[in-house]
N, C-alpha and C. Protein backbone atom coordinates (compact mmCIF):
# COMPACT_ATOMS: atom_id res chain seq x y z
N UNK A 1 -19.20 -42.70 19.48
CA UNK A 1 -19.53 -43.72 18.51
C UNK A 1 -21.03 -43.97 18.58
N UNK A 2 -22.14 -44.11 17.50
CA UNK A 2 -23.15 -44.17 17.18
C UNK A 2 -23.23 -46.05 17.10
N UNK A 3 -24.74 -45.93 17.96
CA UNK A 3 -25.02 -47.55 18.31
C UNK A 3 -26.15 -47.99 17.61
N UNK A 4 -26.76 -48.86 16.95
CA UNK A 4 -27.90 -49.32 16.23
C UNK A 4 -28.57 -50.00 17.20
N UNK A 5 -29.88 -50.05 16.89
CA UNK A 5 -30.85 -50.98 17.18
C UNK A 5 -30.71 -52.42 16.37
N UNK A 6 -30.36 -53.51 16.70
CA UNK A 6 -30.30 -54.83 15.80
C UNK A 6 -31.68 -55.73 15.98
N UNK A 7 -32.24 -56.36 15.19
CA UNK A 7 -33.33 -56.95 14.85
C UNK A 7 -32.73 -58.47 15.10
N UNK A 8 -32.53 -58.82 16.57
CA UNK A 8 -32.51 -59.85 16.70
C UNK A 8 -33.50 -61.26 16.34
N UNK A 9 -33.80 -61.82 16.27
CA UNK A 9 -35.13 -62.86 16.77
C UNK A 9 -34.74 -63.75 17.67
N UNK A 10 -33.75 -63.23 18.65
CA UNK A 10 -33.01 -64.16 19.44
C UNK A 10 -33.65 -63.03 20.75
N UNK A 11 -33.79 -62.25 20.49
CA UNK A 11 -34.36 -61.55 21.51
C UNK A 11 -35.96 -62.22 22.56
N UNK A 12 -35.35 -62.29 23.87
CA UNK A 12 -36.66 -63.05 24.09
C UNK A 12 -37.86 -61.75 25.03
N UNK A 13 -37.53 -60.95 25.40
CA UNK A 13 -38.39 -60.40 26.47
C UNK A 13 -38.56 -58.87 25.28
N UNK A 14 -38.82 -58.59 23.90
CA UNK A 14 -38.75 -57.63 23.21
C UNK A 14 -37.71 -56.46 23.79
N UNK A 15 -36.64 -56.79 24.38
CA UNK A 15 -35.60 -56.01 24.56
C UNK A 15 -34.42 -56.18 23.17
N UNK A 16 -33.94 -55.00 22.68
CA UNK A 16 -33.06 -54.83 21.86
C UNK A 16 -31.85 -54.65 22.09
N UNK A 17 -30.36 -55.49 21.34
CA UNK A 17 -29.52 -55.37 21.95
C UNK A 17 -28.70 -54.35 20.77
N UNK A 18 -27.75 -53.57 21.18
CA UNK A 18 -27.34 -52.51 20.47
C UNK A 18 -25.98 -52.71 20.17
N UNK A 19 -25.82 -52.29 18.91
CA UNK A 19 -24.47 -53.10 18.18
C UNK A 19 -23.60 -51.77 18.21
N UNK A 20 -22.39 -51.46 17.90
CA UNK A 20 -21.83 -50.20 17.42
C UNK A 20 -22.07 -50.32 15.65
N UNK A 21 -22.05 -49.07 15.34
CA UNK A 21 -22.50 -49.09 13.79
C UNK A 21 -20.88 -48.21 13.46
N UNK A 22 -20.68 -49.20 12.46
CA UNK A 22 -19.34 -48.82 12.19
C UNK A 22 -19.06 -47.89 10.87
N UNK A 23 -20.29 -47.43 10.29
CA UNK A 23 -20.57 -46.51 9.14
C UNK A 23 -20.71 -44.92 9.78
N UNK A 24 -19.61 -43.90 9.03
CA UNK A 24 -20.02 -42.47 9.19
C UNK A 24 -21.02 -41.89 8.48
N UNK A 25 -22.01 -41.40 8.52
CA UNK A 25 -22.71 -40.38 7.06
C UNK A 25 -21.99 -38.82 6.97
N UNK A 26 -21.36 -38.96 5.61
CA UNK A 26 -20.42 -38.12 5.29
C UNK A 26 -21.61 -37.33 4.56
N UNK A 27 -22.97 -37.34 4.64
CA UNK A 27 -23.98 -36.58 3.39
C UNK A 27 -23.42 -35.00 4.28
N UNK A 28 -23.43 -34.76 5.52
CA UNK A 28 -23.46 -33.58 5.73
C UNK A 28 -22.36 -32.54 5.76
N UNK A 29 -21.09 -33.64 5.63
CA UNK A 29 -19.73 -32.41 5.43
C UNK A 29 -19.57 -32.68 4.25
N UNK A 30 -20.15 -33.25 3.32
CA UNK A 30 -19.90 -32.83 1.48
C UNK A 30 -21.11 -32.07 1.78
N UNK A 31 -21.66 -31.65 1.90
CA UNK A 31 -22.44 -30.75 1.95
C UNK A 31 -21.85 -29.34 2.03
N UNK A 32 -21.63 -29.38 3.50
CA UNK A 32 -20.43 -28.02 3.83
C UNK A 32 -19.26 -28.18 2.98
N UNK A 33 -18.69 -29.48 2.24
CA UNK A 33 -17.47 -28.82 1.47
C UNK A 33 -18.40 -28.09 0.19
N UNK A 34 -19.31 -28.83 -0.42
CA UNK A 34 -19.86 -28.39 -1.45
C UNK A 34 -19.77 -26.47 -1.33
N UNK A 35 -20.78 -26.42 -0.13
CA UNK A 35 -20.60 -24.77 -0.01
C UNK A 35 -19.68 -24.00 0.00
N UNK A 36 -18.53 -24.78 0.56
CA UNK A 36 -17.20 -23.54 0.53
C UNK A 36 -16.34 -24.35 -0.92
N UNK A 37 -16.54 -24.91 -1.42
CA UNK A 37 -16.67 -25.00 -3.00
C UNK A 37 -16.96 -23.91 -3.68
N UNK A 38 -18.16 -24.05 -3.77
CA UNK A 38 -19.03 -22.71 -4.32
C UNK A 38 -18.51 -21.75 -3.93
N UNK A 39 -18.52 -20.96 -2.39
CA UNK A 39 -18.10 -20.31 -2.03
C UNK A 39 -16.45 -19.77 -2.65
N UNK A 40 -15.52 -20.90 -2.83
CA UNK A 40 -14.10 -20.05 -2.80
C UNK A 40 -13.93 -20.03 -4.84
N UNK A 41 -15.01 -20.94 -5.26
CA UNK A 41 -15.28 -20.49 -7.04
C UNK A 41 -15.42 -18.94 -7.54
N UNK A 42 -16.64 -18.37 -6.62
CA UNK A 42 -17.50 -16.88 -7.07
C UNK A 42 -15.91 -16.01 -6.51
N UNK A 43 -15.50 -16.24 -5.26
CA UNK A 43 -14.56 -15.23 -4.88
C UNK A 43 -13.00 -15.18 -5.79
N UNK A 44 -13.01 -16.60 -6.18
CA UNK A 44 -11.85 -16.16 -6.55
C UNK A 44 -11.32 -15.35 -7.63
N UNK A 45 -12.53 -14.84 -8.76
CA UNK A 45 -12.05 -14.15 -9.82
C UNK A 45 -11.85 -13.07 -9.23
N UNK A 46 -12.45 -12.76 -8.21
CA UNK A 46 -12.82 -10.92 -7.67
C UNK A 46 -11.53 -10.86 -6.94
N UNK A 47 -10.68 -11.79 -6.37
CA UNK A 47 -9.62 -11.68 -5.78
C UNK A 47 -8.08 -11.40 -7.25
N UNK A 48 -8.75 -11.78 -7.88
CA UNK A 48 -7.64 -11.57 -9.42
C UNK A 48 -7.43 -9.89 -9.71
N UNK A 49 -8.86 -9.38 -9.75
CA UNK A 49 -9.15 -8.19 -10.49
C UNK A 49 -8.87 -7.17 -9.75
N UNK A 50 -8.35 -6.02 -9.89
CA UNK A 50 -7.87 -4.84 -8.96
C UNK A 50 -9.27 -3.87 -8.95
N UNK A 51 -9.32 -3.21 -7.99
CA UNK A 51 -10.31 -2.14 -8.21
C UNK A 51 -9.69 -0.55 -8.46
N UNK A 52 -10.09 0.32 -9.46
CA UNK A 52 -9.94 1.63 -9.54
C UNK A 52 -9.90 2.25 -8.73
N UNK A 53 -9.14 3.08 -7.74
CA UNK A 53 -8.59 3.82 -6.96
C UNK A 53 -8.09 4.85 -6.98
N UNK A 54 -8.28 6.26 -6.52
CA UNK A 54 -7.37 7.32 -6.39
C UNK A 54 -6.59 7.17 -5.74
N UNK A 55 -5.27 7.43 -5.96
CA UNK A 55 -4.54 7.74 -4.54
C UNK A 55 -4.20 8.95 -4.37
N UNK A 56 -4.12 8.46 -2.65
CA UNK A 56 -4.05 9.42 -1.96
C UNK A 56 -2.38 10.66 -2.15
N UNK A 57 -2.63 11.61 -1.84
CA UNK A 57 -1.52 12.25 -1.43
C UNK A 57 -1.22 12.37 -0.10
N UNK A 58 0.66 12.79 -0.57
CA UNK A 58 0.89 12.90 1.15
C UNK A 58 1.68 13.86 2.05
N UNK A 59 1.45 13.77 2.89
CA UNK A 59 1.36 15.15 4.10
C UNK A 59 3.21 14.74 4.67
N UNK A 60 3.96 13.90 4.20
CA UNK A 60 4.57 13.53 4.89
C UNK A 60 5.84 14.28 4.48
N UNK A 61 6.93 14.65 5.57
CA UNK A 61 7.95 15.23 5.73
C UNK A 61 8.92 14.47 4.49
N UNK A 62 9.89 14.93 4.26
CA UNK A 62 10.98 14.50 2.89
C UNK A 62 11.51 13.52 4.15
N UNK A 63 12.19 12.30 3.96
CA UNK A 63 13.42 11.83 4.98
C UNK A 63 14.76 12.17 4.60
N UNK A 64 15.89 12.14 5.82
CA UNK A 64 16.86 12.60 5.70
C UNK A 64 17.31 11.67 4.82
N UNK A 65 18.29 11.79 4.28
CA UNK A 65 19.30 10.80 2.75
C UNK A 65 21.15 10.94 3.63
N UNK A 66 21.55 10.08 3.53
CA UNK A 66 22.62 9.75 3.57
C UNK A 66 24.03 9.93 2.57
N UNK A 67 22.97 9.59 1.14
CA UNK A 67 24.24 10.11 0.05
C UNK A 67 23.31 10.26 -1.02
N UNK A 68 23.73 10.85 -1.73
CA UNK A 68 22.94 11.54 -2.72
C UNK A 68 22.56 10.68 -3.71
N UNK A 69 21.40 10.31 -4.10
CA UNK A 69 20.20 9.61 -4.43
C UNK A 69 20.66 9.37 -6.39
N UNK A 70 20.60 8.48 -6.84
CA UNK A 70 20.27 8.53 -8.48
C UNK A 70 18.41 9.07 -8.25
N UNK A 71 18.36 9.74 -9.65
CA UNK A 71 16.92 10.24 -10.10
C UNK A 71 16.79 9.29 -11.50
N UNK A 72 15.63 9.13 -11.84
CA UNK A 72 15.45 8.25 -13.01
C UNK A 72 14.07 9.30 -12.89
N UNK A 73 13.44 9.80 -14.16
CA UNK A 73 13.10 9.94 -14.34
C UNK A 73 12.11 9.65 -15.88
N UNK A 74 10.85 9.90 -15.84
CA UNK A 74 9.84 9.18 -16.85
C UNK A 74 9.24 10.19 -17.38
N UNK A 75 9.03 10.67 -18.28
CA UNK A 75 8.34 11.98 -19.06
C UNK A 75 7.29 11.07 -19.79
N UNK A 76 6.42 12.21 -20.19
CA UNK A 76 4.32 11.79 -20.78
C UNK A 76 4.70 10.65 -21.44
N UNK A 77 5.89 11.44 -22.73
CA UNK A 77 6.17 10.12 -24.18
C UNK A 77 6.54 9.20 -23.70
N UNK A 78 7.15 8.93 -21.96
CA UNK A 78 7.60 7.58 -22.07
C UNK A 78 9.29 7.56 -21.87
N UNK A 79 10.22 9.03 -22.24
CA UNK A 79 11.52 8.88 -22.12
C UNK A 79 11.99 8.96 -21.21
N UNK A 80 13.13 8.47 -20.70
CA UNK A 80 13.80 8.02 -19.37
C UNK A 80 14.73 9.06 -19.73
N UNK A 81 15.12 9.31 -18.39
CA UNK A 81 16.58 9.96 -18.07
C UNK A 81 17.28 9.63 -16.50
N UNK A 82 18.18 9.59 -16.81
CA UNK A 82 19.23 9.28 -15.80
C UNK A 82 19.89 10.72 -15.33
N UNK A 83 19.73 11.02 -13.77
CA UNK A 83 20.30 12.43 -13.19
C UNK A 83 19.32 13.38 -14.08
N UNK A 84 20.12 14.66 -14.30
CA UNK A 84 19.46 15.46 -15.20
C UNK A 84 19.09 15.47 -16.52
N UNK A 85 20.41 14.80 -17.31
CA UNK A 85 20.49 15.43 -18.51
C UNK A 85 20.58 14.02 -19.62
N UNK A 86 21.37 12.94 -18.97
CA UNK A 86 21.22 11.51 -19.67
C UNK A 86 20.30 10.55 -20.33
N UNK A 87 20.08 11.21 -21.41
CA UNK A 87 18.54 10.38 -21.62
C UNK A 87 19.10 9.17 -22.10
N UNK A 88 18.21 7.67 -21.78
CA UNK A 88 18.56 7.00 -22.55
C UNK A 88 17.10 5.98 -22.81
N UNK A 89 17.62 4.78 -23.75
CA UNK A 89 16.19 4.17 -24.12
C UNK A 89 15.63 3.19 -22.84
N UNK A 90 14.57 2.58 -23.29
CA UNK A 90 14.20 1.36 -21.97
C UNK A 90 15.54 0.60 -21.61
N UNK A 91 15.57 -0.24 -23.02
CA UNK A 91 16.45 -0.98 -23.47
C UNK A 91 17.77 -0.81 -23.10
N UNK A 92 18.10 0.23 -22.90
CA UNK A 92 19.55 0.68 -22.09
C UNK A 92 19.93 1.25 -20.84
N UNK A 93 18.08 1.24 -19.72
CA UNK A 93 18.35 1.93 -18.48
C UNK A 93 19.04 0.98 -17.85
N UNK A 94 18.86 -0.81 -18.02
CA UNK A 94 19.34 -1.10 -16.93
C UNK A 94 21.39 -1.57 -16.67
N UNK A 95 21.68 -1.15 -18.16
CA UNK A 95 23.15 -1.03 -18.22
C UNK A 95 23.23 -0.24 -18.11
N UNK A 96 23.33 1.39 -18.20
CA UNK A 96 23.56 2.34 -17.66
C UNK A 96 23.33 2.76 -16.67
N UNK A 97 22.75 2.20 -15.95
CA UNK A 97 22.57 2.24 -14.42
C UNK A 97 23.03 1.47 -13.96
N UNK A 98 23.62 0.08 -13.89
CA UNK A 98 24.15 -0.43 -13.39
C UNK A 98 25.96 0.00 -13.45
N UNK A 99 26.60 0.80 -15.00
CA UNK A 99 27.44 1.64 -15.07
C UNK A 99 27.70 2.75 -14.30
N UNK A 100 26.64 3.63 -14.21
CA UNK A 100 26.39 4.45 -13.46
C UNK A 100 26.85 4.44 -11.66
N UNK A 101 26.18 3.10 -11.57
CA UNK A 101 26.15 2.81 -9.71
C UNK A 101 27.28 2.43 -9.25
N UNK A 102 28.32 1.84 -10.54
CA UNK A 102 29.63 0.79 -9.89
C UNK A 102 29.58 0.19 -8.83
N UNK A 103 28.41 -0.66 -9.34
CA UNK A 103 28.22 -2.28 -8.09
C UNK A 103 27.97 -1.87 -7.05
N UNK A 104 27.30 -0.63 -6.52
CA UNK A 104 27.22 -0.26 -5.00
C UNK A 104 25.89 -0.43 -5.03
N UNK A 105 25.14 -1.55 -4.69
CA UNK A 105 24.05 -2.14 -4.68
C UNK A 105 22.68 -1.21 -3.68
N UNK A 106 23.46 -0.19 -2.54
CA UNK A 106 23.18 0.24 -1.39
C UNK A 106 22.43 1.87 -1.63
N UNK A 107 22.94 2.03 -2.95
CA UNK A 107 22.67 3.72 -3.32
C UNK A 107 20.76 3.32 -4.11
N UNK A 108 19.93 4.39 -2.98
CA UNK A 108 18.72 4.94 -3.61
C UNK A 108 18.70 5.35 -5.10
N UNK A 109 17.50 4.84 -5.70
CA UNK A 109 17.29 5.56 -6.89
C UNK A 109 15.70 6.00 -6.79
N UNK A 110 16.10 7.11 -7.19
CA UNK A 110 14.41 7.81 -7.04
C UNK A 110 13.72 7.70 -8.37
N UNK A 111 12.31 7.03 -8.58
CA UNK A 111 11.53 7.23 -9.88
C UNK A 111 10.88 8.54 -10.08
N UNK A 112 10.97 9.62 -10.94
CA UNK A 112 10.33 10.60 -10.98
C UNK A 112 9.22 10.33 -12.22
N UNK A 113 8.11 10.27 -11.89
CA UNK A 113 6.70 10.23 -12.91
C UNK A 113 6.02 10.96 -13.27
N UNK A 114 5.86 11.40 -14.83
CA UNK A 114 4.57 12.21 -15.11
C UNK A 114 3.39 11.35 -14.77
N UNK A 115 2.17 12.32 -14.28
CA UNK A 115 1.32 11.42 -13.63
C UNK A 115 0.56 10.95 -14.67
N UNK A 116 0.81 11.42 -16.14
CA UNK A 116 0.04 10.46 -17.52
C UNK A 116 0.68 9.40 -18.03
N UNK A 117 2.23 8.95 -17.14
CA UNK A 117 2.85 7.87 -17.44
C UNK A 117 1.44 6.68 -17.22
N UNK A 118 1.67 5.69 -18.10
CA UNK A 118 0.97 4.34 -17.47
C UNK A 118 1.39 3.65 -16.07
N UNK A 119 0.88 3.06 -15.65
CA UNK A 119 1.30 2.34 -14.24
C UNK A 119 1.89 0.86 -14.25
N UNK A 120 1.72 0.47 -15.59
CA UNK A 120 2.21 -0.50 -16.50
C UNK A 120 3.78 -0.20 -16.74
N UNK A 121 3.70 0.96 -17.63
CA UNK A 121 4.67 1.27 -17.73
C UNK A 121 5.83 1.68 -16.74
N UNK A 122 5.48 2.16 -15.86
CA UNK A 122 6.26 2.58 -14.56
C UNK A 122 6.48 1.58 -13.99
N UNK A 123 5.75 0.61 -13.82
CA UNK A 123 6.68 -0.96 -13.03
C UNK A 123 7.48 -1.80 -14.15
N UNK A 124 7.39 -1.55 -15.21
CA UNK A 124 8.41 -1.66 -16.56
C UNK A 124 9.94 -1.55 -15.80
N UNK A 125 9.66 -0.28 -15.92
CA UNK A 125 10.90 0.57 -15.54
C UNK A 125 11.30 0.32 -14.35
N UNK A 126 11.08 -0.08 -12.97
CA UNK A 126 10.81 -0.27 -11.70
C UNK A 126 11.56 -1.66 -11.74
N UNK A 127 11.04 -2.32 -12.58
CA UNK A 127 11.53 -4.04 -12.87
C UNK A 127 12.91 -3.70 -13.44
N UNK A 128 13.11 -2.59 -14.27
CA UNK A 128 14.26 -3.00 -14.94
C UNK A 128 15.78 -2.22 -13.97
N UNK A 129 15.13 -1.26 -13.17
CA UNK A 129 16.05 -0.83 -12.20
C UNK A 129 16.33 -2.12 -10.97
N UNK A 130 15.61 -2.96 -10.78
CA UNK A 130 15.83 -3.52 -9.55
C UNK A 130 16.76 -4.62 -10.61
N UNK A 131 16.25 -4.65 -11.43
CA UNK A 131 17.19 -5.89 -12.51
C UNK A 131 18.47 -5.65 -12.60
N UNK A 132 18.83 -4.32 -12.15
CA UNK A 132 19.96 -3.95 -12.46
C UNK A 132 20.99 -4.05 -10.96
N UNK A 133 20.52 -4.28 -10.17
CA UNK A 133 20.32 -4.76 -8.89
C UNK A 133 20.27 -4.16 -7.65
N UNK A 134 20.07 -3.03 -8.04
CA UNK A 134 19.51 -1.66 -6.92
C UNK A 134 18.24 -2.07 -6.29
N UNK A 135 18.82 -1.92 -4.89
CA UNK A 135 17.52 -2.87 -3.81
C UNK A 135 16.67 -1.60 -3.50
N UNK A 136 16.83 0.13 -3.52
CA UNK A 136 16.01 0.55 -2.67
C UNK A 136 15.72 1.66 -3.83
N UNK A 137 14.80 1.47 -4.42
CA UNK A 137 14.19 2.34 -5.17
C UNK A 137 12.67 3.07 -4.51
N UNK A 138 12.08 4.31 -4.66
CA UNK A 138 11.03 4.84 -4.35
C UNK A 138 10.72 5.43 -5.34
N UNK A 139 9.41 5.65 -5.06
CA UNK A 139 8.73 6.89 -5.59
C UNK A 139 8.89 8.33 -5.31
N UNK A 140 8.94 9.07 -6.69
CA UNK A 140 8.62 10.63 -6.00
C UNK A 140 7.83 11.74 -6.02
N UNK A 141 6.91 11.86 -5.57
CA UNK A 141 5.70 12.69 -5.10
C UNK A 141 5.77 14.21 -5.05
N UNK A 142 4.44 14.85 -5.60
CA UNK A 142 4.24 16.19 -5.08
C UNK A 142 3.38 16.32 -3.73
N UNK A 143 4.07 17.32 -3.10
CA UNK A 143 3.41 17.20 -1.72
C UNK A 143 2.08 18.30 -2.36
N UNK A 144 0.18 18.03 -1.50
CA UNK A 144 -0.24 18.62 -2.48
C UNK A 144 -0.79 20.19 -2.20
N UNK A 145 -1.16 20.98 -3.33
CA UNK A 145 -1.05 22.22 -3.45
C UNK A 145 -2.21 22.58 -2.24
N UNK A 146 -1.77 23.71 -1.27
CA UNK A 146 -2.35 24.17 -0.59
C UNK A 146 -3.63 25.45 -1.05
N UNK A 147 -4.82 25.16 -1.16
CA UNK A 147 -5.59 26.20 -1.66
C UNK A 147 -5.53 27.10 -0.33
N UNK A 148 -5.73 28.25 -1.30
CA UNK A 148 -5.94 29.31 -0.25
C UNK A 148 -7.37 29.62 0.50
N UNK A 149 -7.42 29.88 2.00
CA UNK A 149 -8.54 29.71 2.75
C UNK A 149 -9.81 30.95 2.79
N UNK A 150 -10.65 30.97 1.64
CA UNK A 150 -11.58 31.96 1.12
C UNK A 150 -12.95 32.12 2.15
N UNK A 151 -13.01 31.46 3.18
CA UNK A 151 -14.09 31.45 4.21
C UNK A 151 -13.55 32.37 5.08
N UNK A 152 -13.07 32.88 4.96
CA UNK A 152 -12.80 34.46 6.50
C UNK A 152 -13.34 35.24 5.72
């Protein structure tokens, strides 16, 4: 606790008697809030916005499967198909897949993507499979092309 000097005139030998001062000065933590004010203003649009990214490919082994997987697949134009040969519209993947699965909530479905699909569009589709209430959907990947080694 911070003590004042008081301006007695009761004081007789110019000794000062010291009061507690019962006032905080808050000038210096609005100060520091001010800054992380400022501070969490500038950051937060940059925390909104995604940055452009390649991704990576991957080196990684297939995993073993348990029972044989639904495929959903996405072609350039955008058309879906179910297994091989079932094409159907947006609008009808997630009843036919849910037809398809007969309530077995537990069975994988694999997304197969042309890589000129949108990424928009592919969580479209992603949303409308889990809508349908299939919990374990993935992605499916080319593992990538090995060039041949021209330095010997």
């Amino acid at each position: 606790m911070a003590f004042v000097a008081s301006s007695n005139n009761s004081d007789r030998r110019g000794r000062r008697s010291f009061a507690p001062m019962a006032e905080i000065n808050v000038t210096p933590m609005v100060d520091v809030m001010l800054v992380l004010l400022i501070i969490f203003i500038i950051t937060a649009p940059l925390l909104a916005t995604g940055v452009n990214v390649n991704l990576p490919q991957t080196q990684a082994k297939p995993l073993p499967q348990d029972n044989e997987p639904y495929q959903v697949t996405v072609e350039k134009d955008g058309t879906l198909t179910i297994g091989s040969e079932n094409k159907v519209s947006f609008d009808e993947l997630g009843a036919k897949l849910l037809a398809a699965l007969e309530g077995n909530r537990d069975i994988r479905v694999y997304v197969r993507g042309d890589e000129e699909v949108p990424y928009g569009y592919m969580m479209k589709v992603i949303g409308e499979i889990t809508g349908a209430g299939v919990n374990q959907v993935a992605f499916v990947t080319q593992p990538p092309k090995k060039t041949p080694d021209i330095s010997r």
